[in-house]
PDB file of N, CA and C in Angstrom:
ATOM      1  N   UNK A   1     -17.834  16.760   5.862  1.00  0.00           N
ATOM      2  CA  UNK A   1     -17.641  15.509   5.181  1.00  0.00           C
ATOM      3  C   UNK A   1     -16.165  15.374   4.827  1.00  0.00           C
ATOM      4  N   UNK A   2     -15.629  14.302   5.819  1.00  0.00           N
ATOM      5  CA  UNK A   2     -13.861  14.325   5.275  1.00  0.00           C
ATOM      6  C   UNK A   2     -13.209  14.154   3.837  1.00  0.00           C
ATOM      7  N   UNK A   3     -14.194  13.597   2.928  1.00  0.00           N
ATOM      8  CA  UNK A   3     -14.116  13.598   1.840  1.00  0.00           C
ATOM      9  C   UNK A   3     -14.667  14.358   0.554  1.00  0.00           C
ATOM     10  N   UNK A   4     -15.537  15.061   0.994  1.00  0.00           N
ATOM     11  CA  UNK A   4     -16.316  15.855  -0.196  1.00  0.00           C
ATOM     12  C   UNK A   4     -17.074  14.792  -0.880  1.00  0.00           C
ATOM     13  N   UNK A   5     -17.815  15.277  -1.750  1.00  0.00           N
ATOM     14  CA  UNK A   5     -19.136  14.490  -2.912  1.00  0.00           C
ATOM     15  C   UNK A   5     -19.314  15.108  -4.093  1.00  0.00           C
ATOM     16  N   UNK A   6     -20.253  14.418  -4.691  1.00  0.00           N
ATOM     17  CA  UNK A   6     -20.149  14.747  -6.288  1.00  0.00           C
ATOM     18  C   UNK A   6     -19.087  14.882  -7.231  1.00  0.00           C
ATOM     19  N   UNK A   7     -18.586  16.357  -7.894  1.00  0.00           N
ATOM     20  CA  UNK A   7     -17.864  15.903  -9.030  1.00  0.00           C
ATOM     21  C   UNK A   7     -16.627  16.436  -8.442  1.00  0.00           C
ATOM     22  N   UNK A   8     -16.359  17.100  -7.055  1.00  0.00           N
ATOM     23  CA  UNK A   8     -15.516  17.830  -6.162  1.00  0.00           C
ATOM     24  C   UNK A   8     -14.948  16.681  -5.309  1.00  0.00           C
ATOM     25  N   UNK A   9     -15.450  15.669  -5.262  1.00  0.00           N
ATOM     26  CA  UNK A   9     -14.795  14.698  -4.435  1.00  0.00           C
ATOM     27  C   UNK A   9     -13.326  13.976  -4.237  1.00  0.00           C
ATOM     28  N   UNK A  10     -12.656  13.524  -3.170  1.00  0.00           N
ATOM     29  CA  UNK A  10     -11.536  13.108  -3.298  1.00  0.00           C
ATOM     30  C   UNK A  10     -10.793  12.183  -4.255  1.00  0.00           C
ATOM     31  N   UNK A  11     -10.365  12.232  -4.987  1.00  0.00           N
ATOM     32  CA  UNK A  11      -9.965  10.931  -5.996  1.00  0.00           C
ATOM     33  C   UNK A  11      -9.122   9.982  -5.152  1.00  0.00           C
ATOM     34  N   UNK A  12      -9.022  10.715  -3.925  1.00  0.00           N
ATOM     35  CA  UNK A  12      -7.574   9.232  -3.347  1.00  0.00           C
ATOM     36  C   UNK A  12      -8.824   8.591  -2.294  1.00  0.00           C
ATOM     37  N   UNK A  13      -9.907   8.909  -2.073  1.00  0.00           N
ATOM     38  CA  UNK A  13     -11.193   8.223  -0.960  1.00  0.00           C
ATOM     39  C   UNK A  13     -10.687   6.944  -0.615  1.00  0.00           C
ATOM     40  N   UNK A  14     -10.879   5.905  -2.294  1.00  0.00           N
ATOM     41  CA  UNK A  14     -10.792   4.303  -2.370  1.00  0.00           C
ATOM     42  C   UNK A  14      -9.332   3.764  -1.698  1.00  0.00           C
ATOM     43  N   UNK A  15      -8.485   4.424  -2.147  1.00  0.00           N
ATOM     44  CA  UNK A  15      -7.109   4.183  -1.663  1.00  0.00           C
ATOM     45  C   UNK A  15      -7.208   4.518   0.063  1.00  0.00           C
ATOM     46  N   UNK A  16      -7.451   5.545   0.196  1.00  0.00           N
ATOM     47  CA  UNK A  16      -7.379   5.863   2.238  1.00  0.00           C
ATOM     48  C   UNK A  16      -8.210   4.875   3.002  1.00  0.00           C
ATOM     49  N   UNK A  17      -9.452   3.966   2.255  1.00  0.00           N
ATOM     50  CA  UNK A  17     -10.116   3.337   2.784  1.00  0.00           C
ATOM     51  C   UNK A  17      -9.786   1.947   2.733  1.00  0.00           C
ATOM     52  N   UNK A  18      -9.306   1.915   1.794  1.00  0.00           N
ATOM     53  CA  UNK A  18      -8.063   0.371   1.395  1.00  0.00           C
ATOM     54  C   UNK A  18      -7.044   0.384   2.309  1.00  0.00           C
ATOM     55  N   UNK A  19      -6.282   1.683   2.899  1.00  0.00           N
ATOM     56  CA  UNK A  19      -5.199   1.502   3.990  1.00  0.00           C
ATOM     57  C   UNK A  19      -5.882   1.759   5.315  1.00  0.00           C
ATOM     58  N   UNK A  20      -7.335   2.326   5.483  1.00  0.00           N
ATOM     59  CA  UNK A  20      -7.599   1.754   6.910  1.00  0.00           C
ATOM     60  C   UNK A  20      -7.766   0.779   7.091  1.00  0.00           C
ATOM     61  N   UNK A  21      -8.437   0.022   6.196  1.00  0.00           N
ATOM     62  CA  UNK A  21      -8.100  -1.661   6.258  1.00  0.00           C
ATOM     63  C   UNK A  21      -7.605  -2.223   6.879  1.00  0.00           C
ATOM     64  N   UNK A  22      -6.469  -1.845   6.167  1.00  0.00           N
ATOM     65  CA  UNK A  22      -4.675  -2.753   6.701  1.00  0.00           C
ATOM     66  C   UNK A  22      -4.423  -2.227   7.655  1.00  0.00           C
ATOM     67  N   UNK A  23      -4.533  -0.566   7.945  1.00  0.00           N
ATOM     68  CA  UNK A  23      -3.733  -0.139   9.281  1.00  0.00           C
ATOM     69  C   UNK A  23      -4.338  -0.450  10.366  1.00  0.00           C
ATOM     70  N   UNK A  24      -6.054  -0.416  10.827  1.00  0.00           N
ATOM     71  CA  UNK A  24      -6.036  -0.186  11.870  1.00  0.00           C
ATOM     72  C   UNK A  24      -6.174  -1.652  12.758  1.00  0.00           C
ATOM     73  N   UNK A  25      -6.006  -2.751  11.915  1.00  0.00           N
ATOM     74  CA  UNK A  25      -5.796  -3.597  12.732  1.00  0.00           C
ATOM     75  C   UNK A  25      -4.515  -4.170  13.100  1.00  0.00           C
ATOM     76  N   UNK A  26      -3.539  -3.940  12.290  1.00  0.00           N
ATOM     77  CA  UNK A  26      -2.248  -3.734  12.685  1.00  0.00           C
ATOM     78  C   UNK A  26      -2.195  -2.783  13.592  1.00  0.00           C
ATOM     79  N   UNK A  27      -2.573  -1.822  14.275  1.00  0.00           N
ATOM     80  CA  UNK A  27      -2.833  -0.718  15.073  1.00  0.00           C
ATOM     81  C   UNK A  27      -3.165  -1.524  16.642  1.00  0.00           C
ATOM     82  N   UNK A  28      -4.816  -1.908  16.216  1.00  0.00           N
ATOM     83  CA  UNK A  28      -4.937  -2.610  17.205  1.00  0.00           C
ATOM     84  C   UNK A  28      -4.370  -3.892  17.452  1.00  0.00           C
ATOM     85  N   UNK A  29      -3.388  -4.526  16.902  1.00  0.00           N
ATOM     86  CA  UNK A  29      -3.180  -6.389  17.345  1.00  0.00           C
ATOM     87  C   UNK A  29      -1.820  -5.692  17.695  1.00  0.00           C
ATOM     88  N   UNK A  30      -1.207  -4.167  17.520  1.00  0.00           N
ATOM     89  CA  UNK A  30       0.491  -4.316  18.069  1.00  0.00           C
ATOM     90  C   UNK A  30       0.416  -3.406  20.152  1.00  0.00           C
ATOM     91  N   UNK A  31      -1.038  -2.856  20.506  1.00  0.00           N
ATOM     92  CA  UNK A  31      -1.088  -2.814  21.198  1.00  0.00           C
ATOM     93  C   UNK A  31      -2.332  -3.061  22.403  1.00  0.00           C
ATOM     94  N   UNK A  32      -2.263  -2.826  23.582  1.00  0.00           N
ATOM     95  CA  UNK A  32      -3.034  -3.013  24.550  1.00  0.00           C
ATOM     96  C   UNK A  32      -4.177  -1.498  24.765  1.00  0.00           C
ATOM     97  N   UNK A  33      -5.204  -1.443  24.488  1.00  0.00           N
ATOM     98  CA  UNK A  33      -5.281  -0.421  25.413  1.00  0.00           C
ATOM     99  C   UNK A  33      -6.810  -0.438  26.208  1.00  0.00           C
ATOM    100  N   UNK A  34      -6.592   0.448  27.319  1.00  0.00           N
ATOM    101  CA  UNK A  34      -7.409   0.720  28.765  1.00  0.00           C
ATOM    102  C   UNK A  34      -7.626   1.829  29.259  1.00  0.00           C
ATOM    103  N   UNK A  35      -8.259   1.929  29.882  1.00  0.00           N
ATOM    104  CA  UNK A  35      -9.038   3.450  30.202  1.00  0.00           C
ATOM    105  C   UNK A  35      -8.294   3.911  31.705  1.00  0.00           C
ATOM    106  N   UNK A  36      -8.141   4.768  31.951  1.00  0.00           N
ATOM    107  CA  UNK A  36      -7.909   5.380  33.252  1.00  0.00           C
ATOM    108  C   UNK A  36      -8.130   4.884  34.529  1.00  0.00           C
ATOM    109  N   UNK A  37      -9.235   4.953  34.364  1.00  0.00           N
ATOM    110  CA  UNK A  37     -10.339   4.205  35.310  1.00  0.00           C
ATOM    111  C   UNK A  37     -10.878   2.489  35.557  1.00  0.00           C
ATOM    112  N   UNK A  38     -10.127   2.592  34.439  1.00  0.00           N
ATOM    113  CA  UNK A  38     -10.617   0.626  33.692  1.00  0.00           C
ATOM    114  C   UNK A  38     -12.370   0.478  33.570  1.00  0.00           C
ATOM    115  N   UNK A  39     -12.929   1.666  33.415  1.00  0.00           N
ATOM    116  CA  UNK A  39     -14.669   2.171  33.634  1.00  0.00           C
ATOM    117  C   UNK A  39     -14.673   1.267  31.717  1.00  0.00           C
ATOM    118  N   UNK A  40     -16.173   1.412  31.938  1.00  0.00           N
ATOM    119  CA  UNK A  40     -16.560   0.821  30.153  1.00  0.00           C
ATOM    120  C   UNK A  40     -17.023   2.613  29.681  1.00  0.00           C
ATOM    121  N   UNK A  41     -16.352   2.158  28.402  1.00  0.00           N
ATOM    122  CA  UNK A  41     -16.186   3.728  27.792  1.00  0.00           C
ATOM    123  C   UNK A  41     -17.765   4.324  27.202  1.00  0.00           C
ATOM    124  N   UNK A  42     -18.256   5.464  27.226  1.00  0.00           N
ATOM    125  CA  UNK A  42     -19.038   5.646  26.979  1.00  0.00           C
ATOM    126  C   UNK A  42     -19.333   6.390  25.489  1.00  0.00           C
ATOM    127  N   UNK A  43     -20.276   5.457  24.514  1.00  0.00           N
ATOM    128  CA  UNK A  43     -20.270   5.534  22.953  1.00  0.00           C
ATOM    129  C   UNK A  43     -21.322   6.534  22.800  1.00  0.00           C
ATOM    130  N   UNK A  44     -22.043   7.669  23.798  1.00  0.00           N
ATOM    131  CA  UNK A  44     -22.856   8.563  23.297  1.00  0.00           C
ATOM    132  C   UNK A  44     -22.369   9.346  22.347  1.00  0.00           C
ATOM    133  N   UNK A  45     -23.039   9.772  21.124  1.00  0.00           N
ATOM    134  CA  UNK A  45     -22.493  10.636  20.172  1.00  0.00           C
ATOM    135  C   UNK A  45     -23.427  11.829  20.346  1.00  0.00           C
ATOM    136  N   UNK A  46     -23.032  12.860  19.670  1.00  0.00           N
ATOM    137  CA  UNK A  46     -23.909  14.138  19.835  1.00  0.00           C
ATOM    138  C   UNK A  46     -24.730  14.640  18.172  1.00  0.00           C
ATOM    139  N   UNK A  47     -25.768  15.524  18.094  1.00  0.00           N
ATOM    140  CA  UNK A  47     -26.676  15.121  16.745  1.00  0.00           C
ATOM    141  C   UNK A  47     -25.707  16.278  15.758  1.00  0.00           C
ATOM    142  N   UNK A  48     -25.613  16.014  15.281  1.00  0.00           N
ATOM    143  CA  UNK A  48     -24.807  17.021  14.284  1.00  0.00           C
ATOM    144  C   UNK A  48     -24.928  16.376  12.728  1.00  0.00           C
ATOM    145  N   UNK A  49     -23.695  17.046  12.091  1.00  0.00           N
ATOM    146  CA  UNK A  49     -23.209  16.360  10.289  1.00  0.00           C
ATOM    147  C   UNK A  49     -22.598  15.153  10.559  1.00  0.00           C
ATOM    148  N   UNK A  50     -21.448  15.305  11.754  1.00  0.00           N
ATOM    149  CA  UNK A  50     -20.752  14.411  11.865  1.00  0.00           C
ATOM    150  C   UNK A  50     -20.823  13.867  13.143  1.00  0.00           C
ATOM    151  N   UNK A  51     -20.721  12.787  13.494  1.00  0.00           N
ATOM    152  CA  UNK A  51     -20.872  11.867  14.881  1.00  0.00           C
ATOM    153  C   UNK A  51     -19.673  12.153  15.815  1.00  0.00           C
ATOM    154  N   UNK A  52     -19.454  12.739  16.391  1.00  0.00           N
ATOM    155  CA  UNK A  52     -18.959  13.489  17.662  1.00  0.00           C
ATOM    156  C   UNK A  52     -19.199  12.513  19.031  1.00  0.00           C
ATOM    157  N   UNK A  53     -18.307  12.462  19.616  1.00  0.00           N
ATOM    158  CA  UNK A  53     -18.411  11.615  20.517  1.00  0.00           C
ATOM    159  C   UNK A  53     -19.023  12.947  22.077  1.00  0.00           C
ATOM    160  N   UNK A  54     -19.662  12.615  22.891  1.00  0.00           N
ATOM    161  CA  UNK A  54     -20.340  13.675  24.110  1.00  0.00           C
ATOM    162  C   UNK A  54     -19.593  13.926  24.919  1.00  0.00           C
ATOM    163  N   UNK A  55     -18.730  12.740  25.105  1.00  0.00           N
ATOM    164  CA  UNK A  55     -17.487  13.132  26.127  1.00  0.00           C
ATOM    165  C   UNK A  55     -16.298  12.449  25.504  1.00  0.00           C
ATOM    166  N   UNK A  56     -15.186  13.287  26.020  1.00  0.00           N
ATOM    167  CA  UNK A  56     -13.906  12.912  25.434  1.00  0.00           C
ATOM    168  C   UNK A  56     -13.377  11.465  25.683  1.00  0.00           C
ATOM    169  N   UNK A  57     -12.598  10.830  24.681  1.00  0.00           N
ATOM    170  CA  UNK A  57     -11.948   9.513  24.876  1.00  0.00           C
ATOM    171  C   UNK A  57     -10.780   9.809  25.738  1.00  0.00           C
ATOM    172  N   UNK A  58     -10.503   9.058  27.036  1.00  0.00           N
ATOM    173  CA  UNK A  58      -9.027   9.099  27.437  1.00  0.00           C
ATOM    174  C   UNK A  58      -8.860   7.335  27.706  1.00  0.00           C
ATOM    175  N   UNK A  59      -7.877   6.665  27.259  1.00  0.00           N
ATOM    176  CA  UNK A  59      -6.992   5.966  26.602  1.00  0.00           C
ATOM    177  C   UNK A  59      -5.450   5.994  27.004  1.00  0.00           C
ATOM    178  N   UNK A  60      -5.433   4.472  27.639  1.00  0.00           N
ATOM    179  CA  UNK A  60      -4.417   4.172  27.701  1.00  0.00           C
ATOM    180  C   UNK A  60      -3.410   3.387  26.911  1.00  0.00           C
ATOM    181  N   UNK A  61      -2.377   3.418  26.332  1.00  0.00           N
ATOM    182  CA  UNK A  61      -1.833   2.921  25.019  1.00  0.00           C
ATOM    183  C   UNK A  61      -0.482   2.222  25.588  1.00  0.00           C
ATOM    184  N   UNK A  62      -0.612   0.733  25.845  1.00  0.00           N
ATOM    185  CA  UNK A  62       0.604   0.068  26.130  1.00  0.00           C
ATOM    186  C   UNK A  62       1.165  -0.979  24.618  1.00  0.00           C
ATOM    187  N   UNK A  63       2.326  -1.088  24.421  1.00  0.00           N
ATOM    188  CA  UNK A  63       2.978  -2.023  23.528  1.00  0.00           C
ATOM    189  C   UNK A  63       2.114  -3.741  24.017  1.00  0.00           C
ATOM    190  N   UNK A  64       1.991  -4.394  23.466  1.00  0.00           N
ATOM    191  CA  UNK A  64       1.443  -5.467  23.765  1.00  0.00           C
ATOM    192  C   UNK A  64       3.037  -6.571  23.717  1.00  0.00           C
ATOM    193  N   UNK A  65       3.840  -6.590  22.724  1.00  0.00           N
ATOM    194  CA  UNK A  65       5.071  -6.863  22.810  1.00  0.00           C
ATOM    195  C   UNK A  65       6.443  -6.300  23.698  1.00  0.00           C
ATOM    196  N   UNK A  66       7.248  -7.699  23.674  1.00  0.00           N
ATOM    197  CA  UNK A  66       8.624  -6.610  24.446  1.00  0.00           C
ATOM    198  C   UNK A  66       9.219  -5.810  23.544  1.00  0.00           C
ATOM    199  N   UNK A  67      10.090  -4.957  24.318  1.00  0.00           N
ATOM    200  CA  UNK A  67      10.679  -3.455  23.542  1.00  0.00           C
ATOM    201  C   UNK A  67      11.411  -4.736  22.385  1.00  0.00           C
ATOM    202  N   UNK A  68      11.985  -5.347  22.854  1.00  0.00           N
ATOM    203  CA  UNK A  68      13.491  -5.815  21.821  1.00  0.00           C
ATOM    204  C   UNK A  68      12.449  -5.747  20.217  1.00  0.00           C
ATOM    205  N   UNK A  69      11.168  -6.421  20.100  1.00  0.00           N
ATOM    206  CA  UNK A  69      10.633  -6.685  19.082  1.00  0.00           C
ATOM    207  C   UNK A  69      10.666  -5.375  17.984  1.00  0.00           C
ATOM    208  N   UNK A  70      10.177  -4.114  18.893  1.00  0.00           N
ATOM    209  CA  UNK A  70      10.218  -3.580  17.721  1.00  0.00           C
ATOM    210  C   UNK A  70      11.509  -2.830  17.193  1.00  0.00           C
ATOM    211  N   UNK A  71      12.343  -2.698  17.755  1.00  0.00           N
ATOM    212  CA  UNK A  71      13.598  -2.130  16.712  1.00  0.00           C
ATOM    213  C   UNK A  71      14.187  -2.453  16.080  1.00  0.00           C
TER     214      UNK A  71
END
């Protein structure tokens, strides 16, 4: 559990979940991304504590903007 529970738990939880918020769509709207293969990715998870994906993600990560923008 990335966070722990009960009286052991993270005090910063609310805050990290308030900045995935904001980050990960700023994440996703500053780039493109695509698979190797351009195949549709496969969302099997495996049974465990935590949801594990069955096979690995590979991901292609292009800027969606020109270079000049971001520096």
């Amino acid at each position: 559990m990335p966070f722990g529970s009960g009286r052991r738990s993270c005090p910063g939880t609310s805050c990290a979940l308030h900045m995935l918020y904001l980050t990960m769509p700023n994440f996703l709207h500053a780039f493109d991304f695509s698979t190797p293969s351009n195949d549709l990715i496969d969302l099997s998870g495996t049974v465990g504590l935590t949801n594990m994906k069955s096979t690995p993600l590979e991901a292609l990560v292009s800027p969606r903007l020109a270079p000049e923008v971001y520096k």
